[in-house]
Protein backbone atom coordinates (compact mmCIF):
# COMPACT_ATOMS: atom_id res chain seq x y z
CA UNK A 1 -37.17 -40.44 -19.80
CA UNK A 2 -37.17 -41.60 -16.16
CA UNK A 3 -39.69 -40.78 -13.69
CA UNK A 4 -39.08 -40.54 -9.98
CA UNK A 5 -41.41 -39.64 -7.05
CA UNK A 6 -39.76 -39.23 -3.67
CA UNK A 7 -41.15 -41.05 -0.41
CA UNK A 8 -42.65 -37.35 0.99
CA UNK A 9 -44.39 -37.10 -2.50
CA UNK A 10 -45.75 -40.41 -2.53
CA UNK A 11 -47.46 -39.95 1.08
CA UNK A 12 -48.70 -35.90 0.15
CA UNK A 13 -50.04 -36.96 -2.70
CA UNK A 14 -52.41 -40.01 -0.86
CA UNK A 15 -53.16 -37.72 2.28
CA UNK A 16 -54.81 -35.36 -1.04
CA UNK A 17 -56.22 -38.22 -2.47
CA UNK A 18 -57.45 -39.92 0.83
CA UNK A 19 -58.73 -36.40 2.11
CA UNK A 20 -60.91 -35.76 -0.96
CA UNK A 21 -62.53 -38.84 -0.23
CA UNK A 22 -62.28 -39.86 -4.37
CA UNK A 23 -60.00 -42.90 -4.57
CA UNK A 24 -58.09 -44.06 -7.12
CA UNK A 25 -59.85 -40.93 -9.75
CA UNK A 26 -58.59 -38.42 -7.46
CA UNK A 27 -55.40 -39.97 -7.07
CA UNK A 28 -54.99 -40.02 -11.10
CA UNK A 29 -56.29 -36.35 -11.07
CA UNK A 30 -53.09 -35.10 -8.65
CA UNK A 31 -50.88 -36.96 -10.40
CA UNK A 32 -51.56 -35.89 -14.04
CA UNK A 33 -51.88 -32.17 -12.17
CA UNK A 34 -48.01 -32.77 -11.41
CA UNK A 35 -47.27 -33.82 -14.52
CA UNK A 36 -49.32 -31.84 -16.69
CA UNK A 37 -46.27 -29.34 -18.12
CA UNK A 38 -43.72 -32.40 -18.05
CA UNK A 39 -46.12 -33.95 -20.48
CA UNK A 40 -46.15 -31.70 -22.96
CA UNK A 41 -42.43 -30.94 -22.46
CA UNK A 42 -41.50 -34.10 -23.31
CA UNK A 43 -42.40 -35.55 -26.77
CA UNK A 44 -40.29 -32.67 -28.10
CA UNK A 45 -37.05 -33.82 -29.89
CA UNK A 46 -34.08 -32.62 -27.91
CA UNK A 47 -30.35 -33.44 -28.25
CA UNK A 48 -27.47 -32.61 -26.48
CA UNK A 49 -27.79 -30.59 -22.77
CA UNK A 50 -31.11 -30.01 -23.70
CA UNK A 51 -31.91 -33.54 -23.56
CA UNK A 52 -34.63 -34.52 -20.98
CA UNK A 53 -33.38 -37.19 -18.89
CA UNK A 54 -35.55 -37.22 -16.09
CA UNK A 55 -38.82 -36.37 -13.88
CA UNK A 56 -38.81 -35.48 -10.68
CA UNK A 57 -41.78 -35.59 -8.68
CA UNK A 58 -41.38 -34.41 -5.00
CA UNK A 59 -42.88 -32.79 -1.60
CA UNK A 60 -42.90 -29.30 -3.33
CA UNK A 61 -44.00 -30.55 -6.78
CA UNK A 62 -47.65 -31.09 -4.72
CA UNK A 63 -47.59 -27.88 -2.97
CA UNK A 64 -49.69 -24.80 -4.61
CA UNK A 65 -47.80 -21.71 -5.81
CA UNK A 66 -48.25 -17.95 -5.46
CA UNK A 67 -50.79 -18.33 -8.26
CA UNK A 68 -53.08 -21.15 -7.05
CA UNK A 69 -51.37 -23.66 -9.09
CA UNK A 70 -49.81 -26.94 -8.23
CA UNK A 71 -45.63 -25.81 -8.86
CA UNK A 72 -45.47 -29.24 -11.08
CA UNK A 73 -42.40 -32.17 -11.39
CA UNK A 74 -39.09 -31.21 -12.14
CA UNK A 75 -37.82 -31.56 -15.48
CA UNK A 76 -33.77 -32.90 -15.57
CA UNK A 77 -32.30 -32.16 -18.72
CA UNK A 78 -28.86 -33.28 -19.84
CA UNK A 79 -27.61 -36.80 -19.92
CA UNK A 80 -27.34 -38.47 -16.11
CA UNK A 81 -28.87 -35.47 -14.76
CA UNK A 82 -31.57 -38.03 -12.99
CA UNK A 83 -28.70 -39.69 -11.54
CA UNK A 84 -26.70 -37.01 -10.16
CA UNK A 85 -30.28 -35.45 -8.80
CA UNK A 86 -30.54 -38.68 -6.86
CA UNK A 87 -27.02 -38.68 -5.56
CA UNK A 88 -27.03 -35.02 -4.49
CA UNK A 89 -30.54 -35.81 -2.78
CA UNK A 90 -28.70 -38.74 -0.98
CA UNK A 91 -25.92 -36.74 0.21
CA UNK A 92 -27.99 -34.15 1.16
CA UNK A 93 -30.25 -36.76 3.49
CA UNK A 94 -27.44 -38.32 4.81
CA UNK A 95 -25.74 -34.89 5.94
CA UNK A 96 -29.22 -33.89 7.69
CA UNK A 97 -29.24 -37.08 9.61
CA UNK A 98 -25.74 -36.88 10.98
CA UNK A 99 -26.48 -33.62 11.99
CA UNK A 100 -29.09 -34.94 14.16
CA UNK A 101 -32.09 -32.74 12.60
CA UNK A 102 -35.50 -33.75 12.33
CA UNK A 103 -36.84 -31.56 9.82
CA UNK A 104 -35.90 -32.19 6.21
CA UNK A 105 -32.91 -30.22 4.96
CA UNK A 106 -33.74 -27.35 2.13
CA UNK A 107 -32.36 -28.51 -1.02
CA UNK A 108 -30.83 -26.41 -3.26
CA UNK A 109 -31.19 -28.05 -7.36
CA UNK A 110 -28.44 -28.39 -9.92
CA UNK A 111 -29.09 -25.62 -12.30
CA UNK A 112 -30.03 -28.52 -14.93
CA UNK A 113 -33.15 -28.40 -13.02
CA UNK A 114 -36.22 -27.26 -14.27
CA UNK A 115 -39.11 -26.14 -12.19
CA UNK A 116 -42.28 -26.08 -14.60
């Protein structure tokens, strides 16, 4: 299983880090947060399209739900689905900055995406 954290996830998560003042604990205790669901997800024995091939970890992974709770990685199931996350996410950049906008385009996630 791969594991991928996206440039805006990587700075969130040290501005939370840096801004409870905790170092490298705090940093460990936002990731594992994250990752917490993927975790246990995981070790399971899956085969087929319900294969996990990936983790994503991005900007809205950090962000608290509804409930309180951080929303968690993304789970990519089915063979290459890591790799066609990435290229959709590329594509999707790309079109934003020929457009000329500033603000980071909404994506919308292949349906082999998993929000835990």
């Amino acid at each position: 299983v791969k594991l991928h954290f996206t440039e805006n996830a990587r700075k969130s998560i040290a501005r939370k880090a840096m801004s409870k003042n905790t170092g490298a604990r705090g940093l460990r205790a936002i990731i594992e947060n994250v990752l917490a669901d993927a975790m246990y997800e995981i070790p399971d024995i899956r085969t087929g399209d319900d294969v996990i091939d990936g983790v994503v970890v991005d900007e809205d992974s950090i962000e608290l739900g509804s409930d309180g709770l951080v929303r968690g990685a993304k789970i990519l199931y089915g063979k290459g689905a890591l790799d066609r996350y990435l290229s959709k996410e590329k594509n999707d950049s790309e079109t934003t900055e020929a457009s000329g906008g500033d603000q980071e385009a909404e994506t919308e996630l292949p349906s082999i995406v998993a929000s835990m």
